[in-house]
PDB file of N, CA and C in Angstrom:
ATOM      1  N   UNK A   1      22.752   1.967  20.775  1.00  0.00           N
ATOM      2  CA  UNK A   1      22.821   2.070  19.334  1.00  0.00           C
ATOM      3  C   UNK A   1      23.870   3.128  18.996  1.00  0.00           C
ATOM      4  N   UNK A   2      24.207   2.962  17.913  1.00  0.00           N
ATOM      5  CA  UNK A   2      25.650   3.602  17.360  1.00  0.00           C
ATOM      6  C   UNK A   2      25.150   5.068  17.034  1.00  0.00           C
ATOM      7  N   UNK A   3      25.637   6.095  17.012  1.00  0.00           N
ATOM      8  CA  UNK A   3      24.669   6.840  16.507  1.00  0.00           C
ATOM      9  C   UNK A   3      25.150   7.089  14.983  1.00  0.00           C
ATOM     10  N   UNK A   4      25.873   6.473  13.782  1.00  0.00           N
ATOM     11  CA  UNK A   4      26.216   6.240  12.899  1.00  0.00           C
ATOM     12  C   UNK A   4      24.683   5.219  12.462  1.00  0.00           C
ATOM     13  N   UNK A   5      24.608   3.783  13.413  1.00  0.00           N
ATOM     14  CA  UNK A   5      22.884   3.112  12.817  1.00  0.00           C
ATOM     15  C   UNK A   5      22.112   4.086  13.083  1.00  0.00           C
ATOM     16  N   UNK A   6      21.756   5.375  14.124  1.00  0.00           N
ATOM     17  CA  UNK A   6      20.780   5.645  14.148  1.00  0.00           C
ATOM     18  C   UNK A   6      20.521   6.788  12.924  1.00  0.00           C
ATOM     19  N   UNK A   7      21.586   7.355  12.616  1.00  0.00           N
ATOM     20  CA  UNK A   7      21.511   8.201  11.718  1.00  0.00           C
ATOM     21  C   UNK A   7      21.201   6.959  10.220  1.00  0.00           C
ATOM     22  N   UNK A   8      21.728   6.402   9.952  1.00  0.00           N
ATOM     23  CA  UNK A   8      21.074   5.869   8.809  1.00  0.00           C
ATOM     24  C   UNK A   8      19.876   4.915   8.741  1.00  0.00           C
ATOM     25  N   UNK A   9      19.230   5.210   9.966  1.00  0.00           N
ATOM     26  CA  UNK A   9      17.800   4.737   9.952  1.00  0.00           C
ATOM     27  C   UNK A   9      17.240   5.767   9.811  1.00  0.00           C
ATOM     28  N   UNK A  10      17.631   7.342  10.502  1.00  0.00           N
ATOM     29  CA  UNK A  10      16.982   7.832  10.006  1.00  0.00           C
ATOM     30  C   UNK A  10      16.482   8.370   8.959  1.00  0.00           C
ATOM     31  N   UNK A  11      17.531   8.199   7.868  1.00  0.00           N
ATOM     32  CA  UNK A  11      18.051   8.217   6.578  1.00  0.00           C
ATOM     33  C   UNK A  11      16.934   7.782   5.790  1.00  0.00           C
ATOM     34  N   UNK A  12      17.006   6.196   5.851  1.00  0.00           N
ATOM     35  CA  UNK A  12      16.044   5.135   5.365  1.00  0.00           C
ATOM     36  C   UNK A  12      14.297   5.425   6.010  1.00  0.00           C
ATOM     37  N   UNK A  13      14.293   6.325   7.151  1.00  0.00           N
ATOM     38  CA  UNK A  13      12.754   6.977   7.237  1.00  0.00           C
ATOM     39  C   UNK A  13      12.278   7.600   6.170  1.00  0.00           C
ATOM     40  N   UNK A  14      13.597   9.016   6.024  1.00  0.00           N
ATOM     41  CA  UNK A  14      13.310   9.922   5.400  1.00  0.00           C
ATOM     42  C   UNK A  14      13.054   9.119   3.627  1.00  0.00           C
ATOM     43  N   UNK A  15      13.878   8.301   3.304  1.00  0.00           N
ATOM     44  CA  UNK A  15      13.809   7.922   2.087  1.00  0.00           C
ATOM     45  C   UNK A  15      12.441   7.349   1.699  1.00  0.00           C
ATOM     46  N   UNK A  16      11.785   6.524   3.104  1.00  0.00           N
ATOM     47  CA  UNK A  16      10.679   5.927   2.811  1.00  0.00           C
ATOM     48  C   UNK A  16       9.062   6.902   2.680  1.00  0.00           C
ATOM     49  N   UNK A  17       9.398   7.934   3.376  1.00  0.00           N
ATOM     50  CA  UNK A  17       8.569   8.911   3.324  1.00  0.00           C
ATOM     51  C   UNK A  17       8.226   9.719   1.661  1.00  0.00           C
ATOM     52  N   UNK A  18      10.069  10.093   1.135  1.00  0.00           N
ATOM     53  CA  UNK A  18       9.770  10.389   0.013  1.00  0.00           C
ATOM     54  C   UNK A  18       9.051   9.681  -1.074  1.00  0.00           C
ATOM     55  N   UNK A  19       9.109   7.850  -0.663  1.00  0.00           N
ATOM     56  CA  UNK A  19       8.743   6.775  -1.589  1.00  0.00           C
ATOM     57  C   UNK A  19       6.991   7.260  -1.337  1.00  0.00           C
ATOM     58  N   UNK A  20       6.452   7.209  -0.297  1.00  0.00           N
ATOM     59  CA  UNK A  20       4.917   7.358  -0.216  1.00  0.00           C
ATOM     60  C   UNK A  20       4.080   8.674  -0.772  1.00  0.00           C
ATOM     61  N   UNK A  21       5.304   9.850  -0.774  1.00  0.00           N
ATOM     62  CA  UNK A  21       4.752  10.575  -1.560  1.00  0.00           C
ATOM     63  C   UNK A  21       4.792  10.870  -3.354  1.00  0.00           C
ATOM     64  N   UNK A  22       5.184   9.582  -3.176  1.00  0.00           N
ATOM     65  CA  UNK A  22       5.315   8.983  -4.655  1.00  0.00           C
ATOM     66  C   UNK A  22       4.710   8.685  -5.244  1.00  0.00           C
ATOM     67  N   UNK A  23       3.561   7.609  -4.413  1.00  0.00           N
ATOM     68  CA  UNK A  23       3.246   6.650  -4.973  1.00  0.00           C
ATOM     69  C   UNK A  23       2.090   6.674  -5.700  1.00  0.00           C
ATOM     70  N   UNK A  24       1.309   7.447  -5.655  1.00  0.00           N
ATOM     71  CA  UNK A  24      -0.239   8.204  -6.895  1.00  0.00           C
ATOM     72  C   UNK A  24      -1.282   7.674  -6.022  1.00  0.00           C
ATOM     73  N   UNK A  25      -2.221   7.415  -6.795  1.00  0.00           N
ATOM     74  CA  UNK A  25      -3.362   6.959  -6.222  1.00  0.00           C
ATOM     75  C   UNK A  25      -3.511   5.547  -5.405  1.00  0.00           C
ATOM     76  N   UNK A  26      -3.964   5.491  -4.854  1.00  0.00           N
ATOM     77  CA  UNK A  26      -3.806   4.136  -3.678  1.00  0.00           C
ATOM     78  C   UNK A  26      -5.818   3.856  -3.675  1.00  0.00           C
ATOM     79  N   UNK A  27      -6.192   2.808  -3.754  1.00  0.00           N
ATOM     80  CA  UNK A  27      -7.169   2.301  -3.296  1.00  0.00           C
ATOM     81  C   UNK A  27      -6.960   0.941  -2.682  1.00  0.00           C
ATOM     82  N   UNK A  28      -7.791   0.682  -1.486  1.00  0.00           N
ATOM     83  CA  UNK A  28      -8.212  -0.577  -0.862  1.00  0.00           C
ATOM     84  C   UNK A  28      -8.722  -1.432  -1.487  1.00  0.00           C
ATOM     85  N   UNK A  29      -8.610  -2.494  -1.820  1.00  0.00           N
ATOM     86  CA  UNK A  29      -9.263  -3.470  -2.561  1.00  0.00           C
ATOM     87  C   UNK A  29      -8.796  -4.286  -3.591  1.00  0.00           C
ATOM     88  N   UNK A  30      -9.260  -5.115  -4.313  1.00  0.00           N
ATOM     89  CA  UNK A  30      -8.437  -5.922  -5.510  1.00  0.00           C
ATOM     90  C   UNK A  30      -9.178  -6.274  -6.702  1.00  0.00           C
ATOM     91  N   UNK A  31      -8.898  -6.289  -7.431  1.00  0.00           N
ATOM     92  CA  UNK A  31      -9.654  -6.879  -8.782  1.00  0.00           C
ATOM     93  C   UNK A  31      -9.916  -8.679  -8.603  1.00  0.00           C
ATOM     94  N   UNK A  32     -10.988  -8.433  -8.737  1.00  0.00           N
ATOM     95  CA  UNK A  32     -11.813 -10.182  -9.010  1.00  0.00           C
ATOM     96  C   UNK A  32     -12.286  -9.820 -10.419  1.00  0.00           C
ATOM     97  N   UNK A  33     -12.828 -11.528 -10.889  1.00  0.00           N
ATOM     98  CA  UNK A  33     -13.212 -11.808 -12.062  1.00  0.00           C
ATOM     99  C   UNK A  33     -14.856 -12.494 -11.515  1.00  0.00           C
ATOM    100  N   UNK A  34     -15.066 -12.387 -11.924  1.00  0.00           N
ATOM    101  CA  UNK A  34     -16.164 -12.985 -11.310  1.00  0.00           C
ATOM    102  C   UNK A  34     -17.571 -13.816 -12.753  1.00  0.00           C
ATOM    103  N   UNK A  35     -18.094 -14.641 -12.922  1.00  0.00           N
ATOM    104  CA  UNK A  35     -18.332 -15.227 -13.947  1.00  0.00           C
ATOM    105  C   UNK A  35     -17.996 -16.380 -14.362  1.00  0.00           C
ATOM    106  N   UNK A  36     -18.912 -17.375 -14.700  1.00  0.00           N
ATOM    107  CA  UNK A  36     -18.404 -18.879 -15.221  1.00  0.00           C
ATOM    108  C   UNK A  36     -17.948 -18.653 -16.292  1.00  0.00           C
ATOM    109  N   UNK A  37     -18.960 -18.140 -17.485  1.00  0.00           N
ATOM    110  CA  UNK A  37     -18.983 -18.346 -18.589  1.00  0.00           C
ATOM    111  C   UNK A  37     -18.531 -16.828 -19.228  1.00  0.00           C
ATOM    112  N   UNK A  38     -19.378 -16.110 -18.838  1.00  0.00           N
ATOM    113  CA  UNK A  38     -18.870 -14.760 -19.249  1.00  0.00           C
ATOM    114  C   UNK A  38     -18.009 -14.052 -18.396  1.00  0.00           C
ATOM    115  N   UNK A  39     -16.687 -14.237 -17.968  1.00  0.00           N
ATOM    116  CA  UNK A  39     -15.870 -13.816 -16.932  1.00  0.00           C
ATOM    117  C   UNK A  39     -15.754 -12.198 -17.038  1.00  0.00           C
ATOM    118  N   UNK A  40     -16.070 -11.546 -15.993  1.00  0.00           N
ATOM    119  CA  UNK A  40     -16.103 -10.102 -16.094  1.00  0.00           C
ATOM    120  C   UNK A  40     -14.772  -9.307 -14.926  1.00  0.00           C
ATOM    121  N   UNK A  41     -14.503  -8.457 -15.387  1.00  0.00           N
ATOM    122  CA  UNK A  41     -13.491  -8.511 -14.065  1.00  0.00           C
ATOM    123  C   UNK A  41     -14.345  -6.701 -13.493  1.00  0.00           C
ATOM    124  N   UNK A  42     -14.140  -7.151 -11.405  1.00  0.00           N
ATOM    125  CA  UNK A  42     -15.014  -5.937 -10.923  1.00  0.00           C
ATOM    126  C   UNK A  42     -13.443  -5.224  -9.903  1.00  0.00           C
ATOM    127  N   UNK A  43     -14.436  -4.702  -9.382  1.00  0.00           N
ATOM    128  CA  UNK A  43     -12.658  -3.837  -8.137  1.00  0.00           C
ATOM    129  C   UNK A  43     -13.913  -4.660  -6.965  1.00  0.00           C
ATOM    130  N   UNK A  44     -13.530  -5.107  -6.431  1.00  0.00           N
ATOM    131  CA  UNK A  44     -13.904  -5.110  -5.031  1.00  0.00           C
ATOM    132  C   UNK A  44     -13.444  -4.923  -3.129  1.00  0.00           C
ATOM    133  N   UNK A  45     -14.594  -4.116  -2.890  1.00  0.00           N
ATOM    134  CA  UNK A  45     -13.633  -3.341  -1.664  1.00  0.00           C
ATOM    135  C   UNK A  45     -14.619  -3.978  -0.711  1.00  0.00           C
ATOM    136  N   UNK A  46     -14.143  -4.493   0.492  1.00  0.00           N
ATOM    137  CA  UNK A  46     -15.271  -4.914   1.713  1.00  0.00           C
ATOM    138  C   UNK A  46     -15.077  -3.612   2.968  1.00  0.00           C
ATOM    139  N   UNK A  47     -16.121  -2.803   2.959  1.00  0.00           N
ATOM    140  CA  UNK A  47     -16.193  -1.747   3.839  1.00  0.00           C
ATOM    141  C   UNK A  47     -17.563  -2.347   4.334  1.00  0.00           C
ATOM    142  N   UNK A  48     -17.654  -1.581   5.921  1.00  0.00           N
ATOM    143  CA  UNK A  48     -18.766  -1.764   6.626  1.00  0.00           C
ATOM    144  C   UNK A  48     -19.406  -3.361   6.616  1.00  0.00           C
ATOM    145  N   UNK A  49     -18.204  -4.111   6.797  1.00  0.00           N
ATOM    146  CA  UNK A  49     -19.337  -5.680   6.810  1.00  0.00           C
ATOM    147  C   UNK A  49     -19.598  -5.832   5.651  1.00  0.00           C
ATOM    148  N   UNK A  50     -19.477  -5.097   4.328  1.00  0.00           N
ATOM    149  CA  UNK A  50     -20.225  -5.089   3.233  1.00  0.00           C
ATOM    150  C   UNK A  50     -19.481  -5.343   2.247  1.00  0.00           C
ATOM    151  N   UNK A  51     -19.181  -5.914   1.052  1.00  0.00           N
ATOM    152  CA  UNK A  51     -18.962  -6.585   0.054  1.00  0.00           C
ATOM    153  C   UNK A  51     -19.076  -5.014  -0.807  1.00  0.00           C
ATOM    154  N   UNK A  52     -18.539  -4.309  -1.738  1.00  0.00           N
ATOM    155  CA  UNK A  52     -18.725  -3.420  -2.990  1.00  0.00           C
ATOM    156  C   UNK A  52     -17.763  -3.686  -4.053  1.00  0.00           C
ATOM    157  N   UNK A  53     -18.792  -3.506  -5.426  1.00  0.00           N
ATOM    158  CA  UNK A  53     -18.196  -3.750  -6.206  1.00  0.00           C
ATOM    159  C   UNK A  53     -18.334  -2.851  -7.317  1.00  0.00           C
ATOM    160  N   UNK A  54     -17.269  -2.616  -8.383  1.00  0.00           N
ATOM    161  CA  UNK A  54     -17.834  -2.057  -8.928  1.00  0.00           C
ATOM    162  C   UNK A  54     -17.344  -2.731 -10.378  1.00  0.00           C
ATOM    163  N   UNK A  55     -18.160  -2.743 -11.728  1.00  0.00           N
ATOM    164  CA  UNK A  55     -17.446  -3.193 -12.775  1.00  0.00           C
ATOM    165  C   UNK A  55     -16.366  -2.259 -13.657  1.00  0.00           C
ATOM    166  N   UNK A  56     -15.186  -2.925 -14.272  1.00  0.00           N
ATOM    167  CA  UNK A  56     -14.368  -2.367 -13.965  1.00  0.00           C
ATOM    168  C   UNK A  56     -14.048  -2.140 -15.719  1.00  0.00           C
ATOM    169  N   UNK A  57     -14.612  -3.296 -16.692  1.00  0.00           N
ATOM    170  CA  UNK A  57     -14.325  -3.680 -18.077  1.00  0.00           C
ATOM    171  C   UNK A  57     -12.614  -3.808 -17.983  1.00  0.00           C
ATOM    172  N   UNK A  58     -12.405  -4.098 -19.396  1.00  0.00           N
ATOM    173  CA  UNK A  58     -11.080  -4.438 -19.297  1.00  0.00           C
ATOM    174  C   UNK A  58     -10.355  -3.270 -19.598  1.00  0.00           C
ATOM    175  N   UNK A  59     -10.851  -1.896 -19.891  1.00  0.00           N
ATOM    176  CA  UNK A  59      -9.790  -0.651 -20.085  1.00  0.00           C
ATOM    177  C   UNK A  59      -9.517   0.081 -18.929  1.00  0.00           C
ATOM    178  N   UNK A  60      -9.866  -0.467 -17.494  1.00  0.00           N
ATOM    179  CA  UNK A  60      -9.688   0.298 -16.173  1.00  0.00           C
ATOM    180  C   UNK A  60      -9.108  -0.893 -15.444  1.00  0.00           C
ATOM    181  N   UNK A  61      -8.966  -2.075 -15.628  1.00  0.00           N
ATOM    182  CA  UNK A  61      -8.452  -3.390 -15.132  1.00  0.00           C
ATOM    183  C   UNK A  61      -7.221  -2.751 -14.707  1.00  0.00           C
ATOM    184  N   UNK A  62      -5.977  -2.686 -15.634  1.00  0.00           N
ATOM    185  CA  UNK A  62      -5.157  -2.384 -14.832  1.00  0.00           C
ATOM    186  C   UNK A  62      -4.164  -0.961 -14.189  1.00  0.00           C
ATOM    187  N   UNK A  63      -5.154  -0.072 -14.583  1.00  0.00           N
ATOM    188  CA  UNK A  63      -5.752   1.016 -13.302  1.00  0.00           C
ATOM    189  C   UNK A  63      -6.081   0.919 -12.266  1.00  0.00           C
ATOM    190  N   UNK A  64      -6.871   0.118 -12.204  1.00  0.00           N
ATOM    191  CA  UNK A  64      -7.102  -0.491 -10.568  1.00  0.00           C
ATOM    192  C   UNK A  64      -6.242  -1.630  -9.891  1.00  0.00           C
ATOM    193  N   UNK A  65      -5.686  -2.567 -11.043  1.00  0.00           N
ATOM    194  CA  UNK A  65      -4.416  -3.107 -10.104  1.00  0.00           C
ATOM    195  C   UNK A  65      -3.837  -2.168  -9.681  1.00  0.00           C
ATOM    196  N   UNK A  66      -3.158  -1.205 -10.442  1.00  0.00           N
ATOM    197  CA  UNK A  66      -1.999  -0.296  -9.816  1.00  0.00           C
ATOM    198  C   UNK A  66      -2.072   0.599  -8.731  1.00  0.00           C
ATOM    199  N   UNK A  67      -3.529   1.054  -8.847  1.00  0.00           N
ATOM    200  CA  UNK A  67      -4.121   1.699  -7.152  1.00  0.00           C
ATOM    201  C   UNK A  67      -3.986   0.655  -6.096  1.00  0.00           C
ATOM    202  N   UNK A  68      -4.400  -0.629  -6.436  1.00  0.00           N
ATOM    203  CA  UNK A  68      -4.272  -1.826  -5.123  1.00  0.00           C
ATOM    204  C   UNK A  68      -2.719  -1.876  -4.900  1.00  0.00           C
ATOM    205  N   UNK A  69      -1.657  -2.113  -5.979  1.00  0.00           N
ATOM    206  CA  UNK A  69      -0.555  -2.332  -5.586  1.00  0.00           C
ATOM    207  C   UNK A  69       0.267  -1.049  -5.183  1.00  0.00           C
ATOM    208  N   UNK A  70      -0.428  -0.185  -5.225  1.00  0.00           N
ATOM    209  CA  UNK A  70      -0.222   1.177  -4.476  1.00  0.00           C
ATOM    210  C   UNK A  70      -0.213   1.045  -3.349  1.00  0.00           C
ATOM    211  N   UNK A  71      -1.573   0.887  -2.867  1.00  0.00           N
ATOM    212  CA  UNK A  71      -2.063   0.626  -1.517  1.00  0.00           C
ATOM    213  C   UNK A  71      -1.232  -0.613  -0.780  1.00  0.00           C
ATOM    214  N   UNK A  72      -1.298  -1.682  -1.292  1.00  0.00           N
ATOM    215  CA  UNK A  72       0.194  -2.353  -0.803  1.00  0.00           C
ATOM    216  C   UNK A  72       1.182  -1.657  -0.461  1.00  0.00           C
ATOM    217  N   UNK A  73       1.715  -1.187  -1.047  1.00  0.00           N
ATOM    218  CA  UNK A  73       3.421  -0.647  -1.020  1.00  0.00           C
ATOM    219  C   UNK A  73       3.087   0.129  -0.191  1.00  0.00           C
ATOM    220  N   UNK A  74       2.265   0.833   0.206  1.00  0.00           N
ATOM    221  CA  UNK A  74       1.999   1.919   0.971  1.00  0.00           C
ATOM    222  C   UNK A  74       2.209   0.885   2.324  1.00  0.00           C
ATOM    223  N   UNK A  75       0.951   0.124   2.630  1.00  0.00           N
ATOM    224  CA  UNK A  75       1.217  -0.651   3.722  1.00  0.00           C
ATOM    225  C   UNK A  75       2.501  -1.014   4.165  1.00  0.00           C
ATOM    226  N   UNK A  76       3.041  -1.223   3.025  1.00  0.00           N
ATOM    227  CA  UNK A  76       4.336  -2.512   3.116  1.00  0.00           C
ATOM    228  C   UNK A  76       5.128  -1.129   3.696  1.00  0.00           C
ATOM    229  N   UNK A  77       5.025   0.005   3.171  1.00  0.00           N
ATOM    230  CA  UNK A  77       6.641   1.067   3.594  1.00  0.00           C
ATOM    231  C   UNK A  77       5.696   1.586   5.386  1.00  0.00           C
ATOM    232  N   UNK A  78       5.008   1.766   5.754  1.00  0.00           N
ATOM    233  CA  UNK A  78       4.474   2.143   6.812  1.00  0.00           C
ATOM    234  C   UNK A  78       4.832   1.617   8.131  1.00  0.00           C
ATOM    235  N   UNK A  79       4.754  -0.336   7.795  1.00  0.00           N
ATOM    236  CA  UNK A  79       5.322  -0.877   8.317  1.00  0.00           C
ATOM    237  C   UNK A  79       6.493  -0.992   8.982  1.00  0.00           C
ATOM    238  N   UNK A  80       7.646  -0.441   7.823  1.00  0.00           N
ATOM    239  CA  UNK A  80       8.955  -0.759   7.937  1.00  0.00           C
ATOM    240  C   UNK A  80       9.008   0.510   8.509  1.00  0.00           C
ATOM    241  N   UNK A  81       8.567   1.326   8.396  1.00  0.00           N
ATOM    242  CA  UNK A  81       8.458   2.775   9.102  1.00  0.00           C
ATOM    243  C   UNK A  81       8.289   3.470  11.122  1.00  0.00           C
ATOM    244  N   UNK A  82       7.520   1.783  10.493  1.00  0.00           N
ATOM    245  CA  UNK A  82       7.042   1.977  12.861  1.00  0.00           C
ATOM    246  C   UNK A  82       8.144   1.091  12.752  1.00  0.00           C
ATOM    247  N   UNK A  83       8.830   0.045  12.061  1.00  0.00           N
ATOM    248  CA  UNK A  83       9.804  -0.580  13.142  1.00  0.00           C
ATOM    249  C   UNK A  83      10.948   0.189  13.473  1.00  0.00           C
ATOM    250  N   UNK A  84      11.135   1.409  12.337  1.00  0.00           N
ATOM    251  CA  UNK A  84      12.551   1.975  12.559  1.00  0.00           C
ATOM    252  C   UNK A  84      12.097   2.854  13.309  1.00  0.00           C
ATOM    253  N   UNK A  85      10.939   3.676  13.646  1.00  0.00           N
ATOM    254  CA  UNK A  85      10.698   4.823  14.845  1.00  0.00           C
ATOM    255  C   UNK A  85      10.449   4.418  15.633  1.00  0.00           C
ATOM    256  N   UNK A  86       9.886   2.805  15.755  1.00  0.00           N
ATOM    257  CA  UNK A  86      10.112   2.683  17.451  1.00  0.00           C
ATOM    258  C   UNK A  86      11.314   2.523  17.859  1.00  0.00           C
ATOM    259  N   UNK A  87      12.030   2.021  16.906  1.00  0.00           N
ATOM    260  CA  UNK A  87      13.891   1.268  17.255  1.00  0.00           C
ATOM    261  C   UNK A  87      14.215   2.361  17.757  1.00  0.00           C
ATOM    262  N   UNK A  88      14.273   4.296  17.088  1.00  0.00           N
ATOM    263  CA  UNK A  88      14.850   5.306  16.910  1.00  0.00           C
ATOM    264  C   UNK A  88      14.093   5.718  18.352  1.00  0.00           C
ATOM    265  N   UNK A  89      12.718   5.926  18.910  1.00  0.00           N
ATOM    266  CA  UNK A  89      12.300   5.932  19.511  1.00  0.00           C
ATOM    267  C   UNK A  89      12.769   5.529  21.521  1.00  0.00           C
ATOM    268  N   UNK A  90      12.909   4.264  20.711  1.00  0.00           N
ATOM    269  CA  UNK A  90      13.520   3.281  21.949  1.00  0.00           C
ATOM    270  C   UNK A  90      14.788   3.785  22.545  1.00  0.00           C
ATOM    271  N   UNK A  91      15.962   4.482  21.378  1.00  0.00           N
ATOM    272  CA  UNK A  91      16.894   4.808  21.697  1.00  0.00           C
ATOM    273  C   UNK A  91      17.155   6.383  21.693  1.00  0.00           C
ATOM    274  N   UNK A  92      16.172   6.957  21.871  1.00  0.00           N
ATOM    275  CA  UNK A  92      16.106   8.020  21.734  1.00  0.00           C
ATOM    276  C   UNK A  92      16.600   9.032  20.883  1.00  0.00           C
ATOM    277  N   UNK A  93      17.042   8.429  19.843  1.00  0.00           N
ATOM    278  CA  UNK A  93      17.779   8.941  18.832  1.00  0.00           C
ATOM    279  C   UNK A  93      17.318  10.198  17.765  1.00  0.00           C
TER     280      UNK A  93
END
């Protein structure tokens, strides 16, 4: 590896690091609706084998999307994070 790519991977670490300490509150889980007739929307998180829910009304709805799509992005940059430290890793860079 060039050490010109390795330096701007490491670049793109450092950038992704600053993105996660960005990103606010993060929770596991997603908003369902749940209801035929009276559709209610809850957060639901599956910990321990277990199903939790909690109701959410519609003035915390999308509060809790934005913690889930937190928690995404979080995943999503973590990811891209082991592929460039193992790459950097690999090459000892």
């Amino acid at each position: 590896m060039s050490p010109q790519r390795a330096t701007t991977m490491q670049r793109r670490v450092r950038k992704l690091q600053q993105e996660i300490g960005s990103l606010g509150p993060v929770m596991r889980g997603s908003v369902v609706i749940i209801g035929t007739r009276n559709k209610q929307p809850y957060f639901s998180l599956n910990k321990d084998k277990r199903t939790r829910l909690i109701y959410l009304g519609q003035k915390r709805v999308t509060r809790a999307r934005e913690y889930s799509e937190n928690y995404k992005r979080m995943l999503a940059i973590i990811e891209e994070m082991t592929v460039l430290n193992m790459e950097l890793l690999k090459r000892d860079a």
